[in-house]
N, C-alpha and C. Protein backbone atom coordinates (compact mmCIF):
# COMPACT_ATOMS: atom_id res chain seq x y z
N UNK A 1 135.80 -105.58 143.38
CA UNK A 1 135.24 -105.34 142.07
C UNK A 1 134.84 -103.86 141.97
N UNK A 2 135.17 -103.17 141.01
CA UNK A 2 134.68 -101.48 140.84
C UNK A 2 133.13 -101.62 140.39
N UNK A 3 133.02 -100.40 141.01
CA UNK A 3 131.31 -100.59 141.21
C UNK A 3 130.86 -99.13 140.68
N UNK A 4 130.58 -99.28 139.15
CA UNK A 4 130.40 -98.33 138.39
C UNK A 4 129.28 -97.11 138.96
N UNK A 5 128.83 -97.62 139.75
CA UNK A 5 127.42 -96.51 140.61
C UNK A 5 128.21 -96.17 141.80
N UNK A 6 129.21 -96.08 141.71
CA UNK A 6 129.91 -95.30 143.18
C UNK A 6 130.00 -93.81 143.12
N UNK A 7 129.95 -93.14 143.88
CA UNK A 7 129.96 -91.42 143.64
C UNK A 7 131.10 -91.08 142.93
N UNK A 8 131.78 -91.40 143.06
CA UNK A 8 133.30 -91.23 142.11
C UNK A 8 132.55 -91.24 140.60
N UNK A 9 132.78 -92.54 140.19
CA UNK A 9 132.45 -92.88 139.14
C UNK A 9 131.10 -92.04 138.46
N UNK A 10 130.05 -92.02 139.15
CA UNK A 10 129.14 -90.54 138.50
C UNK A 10 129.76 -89.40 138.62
N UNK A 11 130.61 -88.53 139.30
CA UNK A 11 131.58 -87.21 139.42
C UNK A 11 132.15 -87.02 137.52
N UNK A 12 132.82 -88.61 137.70
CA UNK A 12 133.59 -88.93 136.37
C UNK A 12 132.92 -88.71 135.18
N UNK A 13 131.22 -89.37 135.44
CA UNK A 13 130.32 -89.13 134.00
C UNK A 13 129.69 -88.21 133.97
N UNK A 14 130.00 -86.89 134.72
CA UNK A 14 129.64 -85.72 134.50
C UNK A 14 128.10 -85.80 135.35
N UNK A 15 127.31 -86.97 135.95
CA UNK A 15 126.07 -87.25 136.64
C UNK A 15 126.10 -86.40 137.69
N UNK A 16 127.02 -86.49 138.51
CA UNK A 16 126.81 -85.57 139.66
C UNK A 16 127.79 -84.25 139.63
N UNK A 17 127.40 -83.02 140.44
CA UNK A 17 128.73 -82.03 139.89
C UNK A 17 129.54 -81.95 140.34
N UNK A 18 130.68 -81.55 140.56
CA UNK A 18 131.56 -80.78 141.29
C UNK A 18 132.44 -79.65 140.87
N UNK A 19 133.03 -79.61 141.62
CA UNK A 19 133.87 -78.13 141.87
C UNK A 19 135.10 -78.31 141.08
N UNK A 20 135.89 -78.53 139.95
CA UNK A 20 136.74 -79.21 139.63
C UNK A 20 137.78 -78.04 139.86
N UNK A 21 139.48 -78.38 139.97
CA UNK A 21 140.64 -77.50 140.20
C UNK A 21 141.08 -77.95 138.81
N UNK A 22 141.09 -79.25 138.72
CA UNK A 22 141.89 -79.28 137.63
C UNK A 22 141.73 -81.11 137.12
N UNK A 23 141.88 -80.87 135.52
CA UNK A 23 140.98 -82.20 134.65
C UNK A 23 142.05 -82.52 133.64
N UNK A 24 142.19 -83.72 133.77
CA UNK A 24 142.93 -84.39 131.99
C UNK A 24 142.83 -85.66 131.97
N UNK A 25 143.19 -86.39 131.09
CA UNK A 25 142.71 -87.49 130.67
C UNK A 25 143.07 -88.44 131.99
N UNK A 26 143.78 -88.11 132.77
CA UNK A 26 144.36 -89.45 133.65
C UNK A 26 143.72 -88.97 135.12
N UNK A 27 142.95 -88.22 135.30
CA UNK A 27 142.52 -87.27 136.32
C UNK A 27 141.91 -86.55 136.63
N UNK A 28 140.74 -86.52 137.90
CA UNK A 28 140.78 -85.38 138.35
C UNK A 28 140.36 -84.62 139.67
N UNK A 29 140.54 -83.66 139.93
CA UNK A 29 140.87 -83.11 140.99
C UNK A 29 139.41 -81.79 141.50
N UNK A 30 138.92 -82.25 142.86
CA UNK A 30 137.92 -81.12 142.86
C UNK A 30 138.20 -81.02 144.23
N UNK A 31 137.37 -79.50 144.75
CA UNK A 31 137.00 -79.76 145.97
C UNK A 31 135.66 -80.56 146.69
N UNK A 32 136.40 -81.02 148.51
CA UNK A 32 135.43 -81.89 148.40
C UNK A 32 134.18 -81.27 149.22
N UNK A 33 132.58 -81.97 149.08
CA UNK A 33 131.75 -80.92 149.36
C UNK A 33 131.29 -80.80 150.81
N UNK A 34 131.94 -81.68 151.71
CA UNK A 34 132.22 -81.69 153.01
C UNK A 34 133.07 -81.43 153.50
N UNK A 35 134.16 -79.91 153.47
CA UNK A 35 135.95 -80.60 153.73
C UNK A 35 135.86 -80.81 155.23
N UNK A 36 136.77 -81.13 155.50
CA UNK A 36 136.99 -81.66 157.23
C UNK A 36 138.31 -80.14 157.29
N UNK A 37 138.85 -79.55 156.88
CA UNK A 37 139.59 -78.28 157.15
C UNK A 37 139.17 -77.21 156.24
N UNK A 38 139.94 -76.53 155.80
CA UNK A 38 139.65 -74.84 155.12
C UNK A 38 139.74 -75.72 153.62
N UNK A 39 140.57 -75.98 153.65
CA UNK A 39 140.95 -76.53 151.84
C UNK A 39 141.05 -77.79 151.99
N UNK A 40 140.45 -79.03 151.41
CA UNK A 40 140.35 -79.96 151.56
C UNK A 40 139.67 -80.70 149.90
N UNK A 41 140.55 -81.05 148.82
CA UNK A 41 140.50 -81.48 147.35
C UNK A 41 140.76 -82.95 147.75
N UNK A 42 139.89 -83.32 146.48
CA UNK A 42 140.00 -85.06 146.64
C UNK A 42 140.39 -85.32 144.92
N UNK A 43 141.18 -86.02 144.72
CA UNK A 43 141.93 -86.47 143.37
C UNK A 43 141.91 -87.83 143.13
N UNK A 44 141.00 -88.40 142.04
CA UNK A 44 140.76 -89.54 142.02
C UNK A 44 141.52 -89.79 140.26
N UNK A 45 142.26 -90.76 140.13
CA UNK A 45 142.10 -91.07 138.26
C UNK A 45 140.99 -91.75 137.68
N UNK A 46 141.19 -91.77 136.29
CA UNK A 46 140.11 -91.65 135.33
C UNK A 46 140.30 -93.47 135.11
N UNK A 47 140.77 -93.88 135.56
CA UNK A 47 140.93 -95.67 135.54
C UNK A 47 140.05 -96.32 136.44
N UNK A 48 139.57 -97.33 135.79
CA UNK A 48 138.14 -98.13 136.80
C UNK A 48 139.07 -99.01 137.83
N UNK A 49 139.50 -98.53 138.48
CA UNK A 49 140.09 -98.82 139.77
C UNK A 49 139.36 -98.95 141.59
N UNK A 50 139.73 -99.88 142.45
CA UNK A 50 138.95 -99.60 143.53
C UNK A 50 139.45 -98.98 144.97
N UNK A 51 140.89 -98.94 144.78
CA UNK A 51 141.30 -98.43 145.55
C UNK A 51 142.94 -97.96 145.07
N UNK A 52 143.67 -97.35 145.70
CA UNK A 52 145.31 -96.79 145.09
C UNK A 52 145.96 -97.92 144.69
N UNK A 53 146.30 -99.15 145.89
CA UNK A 53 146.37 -100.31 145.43
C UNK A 53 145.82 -101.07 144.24
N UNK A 54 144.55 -101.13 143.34
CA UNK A 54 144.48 -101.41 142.34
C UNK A 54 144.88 -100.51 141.37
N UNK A 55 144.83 -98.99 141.72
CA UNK A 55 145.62 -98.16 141.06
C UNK A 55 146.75 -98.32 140.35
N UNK A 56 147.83 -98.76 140.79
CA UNK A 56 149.27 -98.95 140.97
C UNK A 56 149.20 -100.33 139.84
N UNK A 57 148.36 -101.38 140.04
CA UNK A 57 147.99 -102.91 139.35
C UNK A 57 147.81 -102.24 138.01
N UNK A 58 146.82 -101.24 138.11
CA UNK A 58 146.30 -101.99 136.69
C UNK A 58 146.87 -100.59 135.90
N UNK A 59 147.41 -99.75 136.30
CA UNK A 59 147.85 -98.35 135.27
C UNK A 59 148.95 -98.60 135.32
N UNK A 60 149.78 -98.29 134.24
CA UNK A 60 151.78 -98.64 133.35
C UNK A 60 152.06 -97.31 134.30
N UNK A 61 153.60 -97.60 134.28
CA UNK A 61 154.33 -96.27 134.92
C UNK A 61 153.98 -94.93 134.54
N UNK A 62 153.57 -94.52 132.77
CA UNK A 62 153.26 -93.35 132.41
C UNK A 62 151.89 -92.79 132.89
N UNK A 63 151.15 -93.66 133.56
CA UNK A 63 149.90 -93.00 133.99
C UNK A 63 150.24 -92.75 135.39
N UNK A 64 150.97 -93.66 135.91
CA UNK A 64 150.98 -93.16 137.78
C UNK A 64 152.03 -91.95 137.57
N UNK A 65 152.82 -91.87 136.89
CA UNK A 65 153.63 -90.79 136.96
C UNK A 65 152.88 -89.43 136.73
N UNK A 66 152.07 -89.32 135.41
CA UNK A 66 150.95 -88.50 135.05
C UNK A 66 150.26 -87.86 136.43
N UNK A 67 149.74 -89.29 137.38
CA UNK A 67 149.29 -88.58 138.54
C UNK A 67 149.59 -87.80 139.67
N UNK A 68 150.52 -88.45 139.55
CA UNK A 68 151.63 -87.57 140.26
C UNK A 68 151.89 -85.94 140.30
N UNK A 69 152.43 -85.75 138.78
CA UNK A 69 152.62 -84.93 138.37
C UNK A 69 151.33 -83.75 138.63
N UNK A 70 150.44 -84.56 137.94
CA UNK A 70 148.87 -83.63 138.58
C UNK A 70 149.10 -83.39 139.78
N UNK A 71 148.90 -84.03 140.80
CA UNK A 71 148.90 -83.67 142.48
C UNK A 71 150.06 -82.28 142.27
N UNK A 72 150.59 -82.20 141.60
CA UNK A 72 151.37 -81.32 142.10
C UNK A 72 151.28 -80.12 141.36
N UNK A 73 150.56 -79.95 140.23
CA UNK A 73 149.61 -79.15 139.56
C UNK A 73 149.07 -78.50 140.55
N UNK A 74 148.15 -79.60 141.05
CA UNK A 74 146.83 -79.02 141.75
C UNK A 74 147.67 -77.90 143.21
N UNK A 75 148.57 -78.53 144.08
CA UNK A 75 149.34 -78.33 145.52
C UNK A 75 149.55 -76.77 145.10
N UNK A 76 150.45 -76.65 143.94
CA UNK A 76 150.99 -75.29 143.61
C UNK A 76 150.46 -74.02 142.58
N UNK A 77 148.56 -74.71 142.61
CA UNK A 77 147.79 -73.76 142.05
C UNK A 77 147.28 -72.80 143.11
């Protein structure tokens, strides 16, 4: 079950801040505030989802493709 008080989900309602690379309706992309290497971004979508696997369930081809496409926004900024 998605659990609207998860850190994600406040990132999303603007509650907590972050560092954003890059934002649109299906996405978005920041750095994260612990990285484990030099550059280390975490990219979550804008769908109440709980994991990639529900990802994939509950968003139509034009949104996973959308994400996609972002990741690769973000890789070659």
């Amino acid at each position: 079950m998605y659990d609207d008080q998860n850190i994600f989900a406040k990132i999303l309602r603007d509650e907590i801040p972050c560092n954003k690379i890059y934002e649109d309706n299906v996405s978005l992309f920041f750095y994260d505030i612990n990285p484990l290497t030099k550059v280390h971004v975490l990219g979550i979508p804008k769908i109440y989802s709980v994991d990639f696997s529900d990802f994939i369930i509950k968003s139509d081809p034009s949104t996973q493709t959308q994400f996609f496409k972002n990741i690769n926004i973000v890789i070659n900024k």
